[in-house]
PDB file of N, CA and C in Angstrom:
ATOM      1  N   UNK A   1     -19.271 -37.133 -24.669  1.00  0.00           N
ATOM      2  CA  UNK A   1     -19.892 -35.828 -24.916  1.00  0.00           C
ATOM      3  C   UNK A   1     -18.835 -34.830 -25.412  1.00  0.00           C
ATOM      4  N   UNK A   2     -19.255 -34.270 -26.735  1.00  0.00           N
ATOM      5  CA  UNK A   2     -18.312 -33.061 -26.731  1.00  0.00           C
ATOM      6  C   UNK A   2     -18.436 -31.783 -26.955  1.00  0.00           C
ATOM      7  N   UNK A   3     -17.192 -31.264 -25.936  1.00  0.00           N
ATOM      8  CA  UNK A   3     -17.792 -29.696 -25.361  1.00  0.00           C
ATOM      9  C   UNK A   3     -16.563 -28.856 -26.908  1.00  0.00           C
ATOM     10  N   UNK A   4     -17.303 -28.003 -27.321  1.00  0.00           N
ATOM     11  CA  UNK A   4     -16.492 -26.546 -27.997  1.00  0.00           C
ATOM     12  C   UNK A   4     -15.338 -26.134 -27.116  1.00  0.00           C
ATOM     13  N   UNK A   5     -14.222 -26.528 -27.181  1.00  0.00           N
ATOM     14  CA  UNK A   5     -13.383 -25.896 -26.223  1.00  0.00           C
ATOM     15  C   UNK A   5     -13.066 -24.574 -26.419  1.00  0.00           C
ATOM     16  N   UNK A   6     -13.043 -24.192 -27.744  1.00  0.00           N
ATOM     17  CA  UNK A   6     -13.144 -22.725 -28.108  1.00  0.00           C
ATOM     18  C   UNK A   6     -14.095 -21.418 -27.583  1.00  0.00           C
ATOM     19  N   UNK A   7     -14.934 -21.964 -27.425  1.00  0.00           N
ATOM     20  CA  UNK A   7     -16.071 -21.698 -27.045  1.00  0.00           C
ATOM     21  C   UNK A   7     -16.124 -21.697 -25.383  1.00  0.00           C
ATOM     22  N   UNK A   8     -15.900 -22.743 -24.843  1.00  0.00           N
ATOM     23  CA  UNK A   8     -15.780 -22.304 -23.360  1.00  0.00           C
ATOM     24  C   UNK A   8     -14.358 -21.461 -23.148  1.00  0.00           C
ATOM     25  N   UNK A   9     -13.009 -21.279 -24.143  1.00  0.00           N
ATOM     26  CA  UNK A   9     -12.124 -20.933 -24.154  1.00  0.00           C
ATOM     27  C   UNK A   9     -12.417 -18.528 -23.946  1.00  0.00           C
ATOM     28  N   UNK A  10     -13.297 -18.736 -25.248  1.00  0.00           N
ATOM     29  CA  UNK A  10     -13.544 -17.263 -25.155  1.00  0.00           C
ATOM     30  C   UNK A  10     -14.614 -16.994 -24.266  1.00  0.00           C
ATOM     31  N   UNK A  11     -15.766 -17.809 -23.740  1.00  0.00           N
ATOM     32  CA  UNK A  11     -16.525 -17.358 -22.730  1.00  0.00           C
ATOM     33  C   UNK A  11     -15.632 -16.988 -21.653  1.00  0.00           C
ATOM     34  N   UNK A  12     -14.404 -17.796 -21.134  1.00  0.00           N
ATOM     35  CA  UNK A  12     -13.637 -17.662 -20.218  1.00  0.00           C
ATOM     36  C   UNK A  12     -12.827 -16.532 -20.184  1.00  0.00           C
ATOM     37  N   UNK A  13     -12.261 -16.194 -21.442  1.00  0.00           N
ATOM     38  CA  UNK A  13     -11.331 -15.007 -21.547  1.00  0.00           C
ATOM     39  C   UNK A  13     -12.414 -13.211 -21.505  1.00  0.00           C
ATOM     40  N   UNK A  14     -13.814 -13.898 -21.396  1.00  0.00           N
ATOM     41  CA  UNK A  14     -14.702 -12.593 -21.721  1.00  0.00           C
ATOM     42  C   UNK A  14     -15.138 -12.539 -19.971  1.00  0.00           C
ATOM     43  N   UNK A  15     -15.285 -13.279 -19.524  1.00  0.00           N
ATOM     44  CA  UNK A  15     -15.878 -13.550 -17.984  1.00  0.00           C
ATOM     45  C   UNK A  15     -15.249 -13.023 -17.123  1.00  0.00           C
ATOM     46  N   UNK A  16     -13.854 -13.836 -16.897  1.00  0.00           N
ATOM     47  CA  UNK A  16     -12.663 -13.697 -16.072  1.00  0.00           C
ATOM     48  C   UNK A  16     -12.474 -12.088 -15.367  1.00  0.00           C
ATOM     49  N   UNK A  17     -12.029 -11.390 -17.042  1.00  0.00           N
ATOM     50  CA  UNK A  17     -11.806 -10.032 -16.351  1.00  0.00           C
ATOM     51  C   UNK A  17     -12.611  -9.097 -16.229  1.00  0.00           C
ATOM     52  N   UNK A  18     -13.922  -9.477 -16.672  1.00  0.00           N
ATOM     53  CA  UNK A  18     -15.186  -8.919 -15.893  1.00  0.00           C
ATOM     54  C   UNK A  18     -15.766  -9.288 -14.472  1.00  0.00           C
ATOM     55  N   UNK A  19     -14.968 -10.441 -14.163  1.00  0.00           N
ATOM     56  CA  UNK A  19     -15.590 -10.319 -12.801  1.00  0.00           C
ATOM     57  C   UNK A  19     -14.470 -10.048 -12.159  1.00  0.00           C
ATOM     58  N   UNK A  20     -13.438  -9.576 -12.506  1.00  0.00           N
ATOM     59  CA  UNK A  20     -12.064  -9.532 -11.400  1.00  0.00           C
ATOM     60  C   UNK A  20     -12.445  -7.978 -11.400  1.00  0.00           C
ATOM     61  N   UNK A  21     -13.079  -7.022 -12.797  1.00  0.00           N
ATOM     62  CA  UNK A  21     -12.952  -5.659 -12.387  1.00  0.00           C
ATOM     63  C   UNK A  21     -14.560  -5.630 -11.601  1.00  0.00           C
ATOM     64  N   UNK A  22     -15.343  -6.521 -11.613  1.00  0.00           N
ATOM     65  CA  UNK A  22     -16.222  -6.083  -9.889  1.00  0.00           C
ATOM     66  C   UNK A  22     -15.989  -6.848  -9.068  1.00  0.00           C
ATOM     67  N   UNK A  23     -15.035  -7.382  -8.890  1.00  0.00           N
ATOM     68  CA  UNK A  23     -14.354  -8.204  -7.655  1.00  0.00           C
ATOM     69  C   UNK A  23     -13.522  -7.060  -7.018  1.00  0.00           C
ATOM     70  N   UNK A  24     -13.013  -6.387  -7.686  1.00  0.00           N
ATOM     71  CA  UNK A  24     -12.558  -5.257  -7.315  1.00  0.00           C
ATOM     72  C   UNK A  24     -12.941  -4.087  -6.666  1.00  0.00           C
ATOM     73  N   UNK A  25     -13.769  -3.634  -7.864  1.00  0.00           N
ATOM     74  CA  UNK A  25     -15.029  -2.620  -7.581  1.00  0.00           C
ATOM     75  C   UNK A  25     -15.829  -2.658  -6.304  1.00  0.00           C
ATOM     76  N   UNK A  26     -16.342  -3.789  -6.227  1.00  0.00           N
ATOM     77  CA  UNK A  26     -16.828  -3.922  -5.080  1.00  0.00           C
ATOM     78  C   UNK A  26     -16.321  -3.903  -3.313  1.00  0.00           C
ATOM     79  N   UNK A  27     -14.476  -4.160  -4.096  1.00  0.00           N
ATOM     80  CA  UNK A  27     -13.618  -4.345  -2.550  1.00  0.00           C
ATOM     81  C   UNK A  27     -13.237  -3.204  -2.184  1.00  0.00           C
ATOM     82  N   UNK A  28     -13.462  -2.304  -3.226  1.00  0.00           N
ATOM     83  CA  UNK A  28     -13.352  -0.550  -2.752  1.00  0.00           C
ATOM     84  C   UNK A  28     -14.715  -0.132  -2.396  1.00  0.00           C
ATOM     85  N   UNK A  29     -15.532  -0.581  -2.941  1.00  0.00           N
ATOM     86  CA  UNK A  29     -16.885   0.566  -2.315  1.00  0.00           C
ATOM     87  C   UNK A  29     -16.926  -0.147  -1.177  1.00  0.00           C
ATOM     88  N   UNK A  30     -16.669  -1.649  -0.889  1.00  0.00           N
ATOM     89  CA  UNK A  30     -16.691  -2.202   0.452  1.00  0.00           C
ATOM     90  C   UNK A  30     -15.675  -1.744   1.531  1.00  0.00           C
ATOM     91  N   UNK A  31     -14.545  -1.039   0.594  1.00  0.00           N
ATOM     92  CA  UNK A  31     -13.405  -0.659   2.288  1.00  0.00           C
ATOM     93  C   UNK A  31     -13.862   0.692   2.410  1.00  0.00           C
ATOM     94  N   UNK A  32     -14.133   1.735   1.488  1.00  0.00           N
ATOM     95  CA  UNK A  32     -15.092   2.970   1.336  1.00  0.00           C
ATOM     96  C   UNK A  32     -16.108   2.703   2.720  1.00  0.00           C
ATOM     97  N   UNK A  33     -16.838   2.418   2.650  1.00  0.00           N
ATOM     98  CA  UNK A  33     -18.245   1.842   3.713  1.00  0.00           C
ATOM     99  C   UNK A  33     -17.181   2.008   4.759  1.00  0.00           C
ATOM    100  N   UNK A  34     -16.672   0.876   5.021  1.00  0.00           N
ATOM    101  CA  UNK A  34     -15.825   0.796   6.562  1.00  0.00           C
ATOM    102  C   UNK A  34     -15.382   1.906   7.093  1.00  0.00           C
ATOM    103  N   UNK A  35     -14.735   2.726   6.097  1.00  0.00           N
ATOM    104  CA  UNK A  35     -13.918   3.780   6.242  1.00  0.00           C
ATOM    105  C   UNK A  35     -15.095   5.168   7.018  1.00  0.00           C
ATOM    106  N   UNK A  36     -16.238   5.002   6.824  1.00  0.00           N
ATOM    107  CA  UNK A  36     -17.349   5.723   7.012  1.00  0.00           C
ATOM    108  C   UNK A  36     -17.633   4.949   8.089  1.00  0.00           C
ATOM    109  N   UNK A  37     -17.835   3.774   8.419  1.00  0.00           N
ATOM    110  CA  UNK A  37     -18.815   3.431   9.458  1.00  0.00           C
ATOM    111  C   UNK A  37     -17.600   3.237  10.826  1.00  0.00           C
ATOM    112  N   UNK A  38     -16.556   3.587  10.697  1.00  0.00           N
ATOM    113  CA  UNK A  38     -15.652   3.575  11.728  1.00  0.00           C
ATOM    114  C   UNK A  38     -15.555   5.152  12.690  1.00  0.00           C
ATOM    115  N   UNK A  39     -16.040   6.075  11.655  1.00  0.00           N
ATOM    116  CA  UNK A  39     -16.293   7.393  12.212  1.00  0.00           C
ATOM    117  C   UNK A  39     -17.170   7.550  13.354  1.00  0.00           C
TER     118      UNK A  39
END
């Protein structure tokens, strides 16, 4: 079987740092929350 490596190459380079900036995003509105529910 053959895969486009190019193709899974730029899906990867388009993915990656979209999910690292709401991997992120999310680990601040998640320590945000804590920071409130410790009050």
């Amino acid at each position: 079987m053959y895969t486009d490596w190019t193709a899974v190459a730029l899906l990867l380079f388009t993915t990656v740092p979209l999910l690292a900036v709401v991997a992120t995003a999310a680990f601040f509105i998640w320590q945000q929350k804590k920071k409130q529910q410790l009050r």
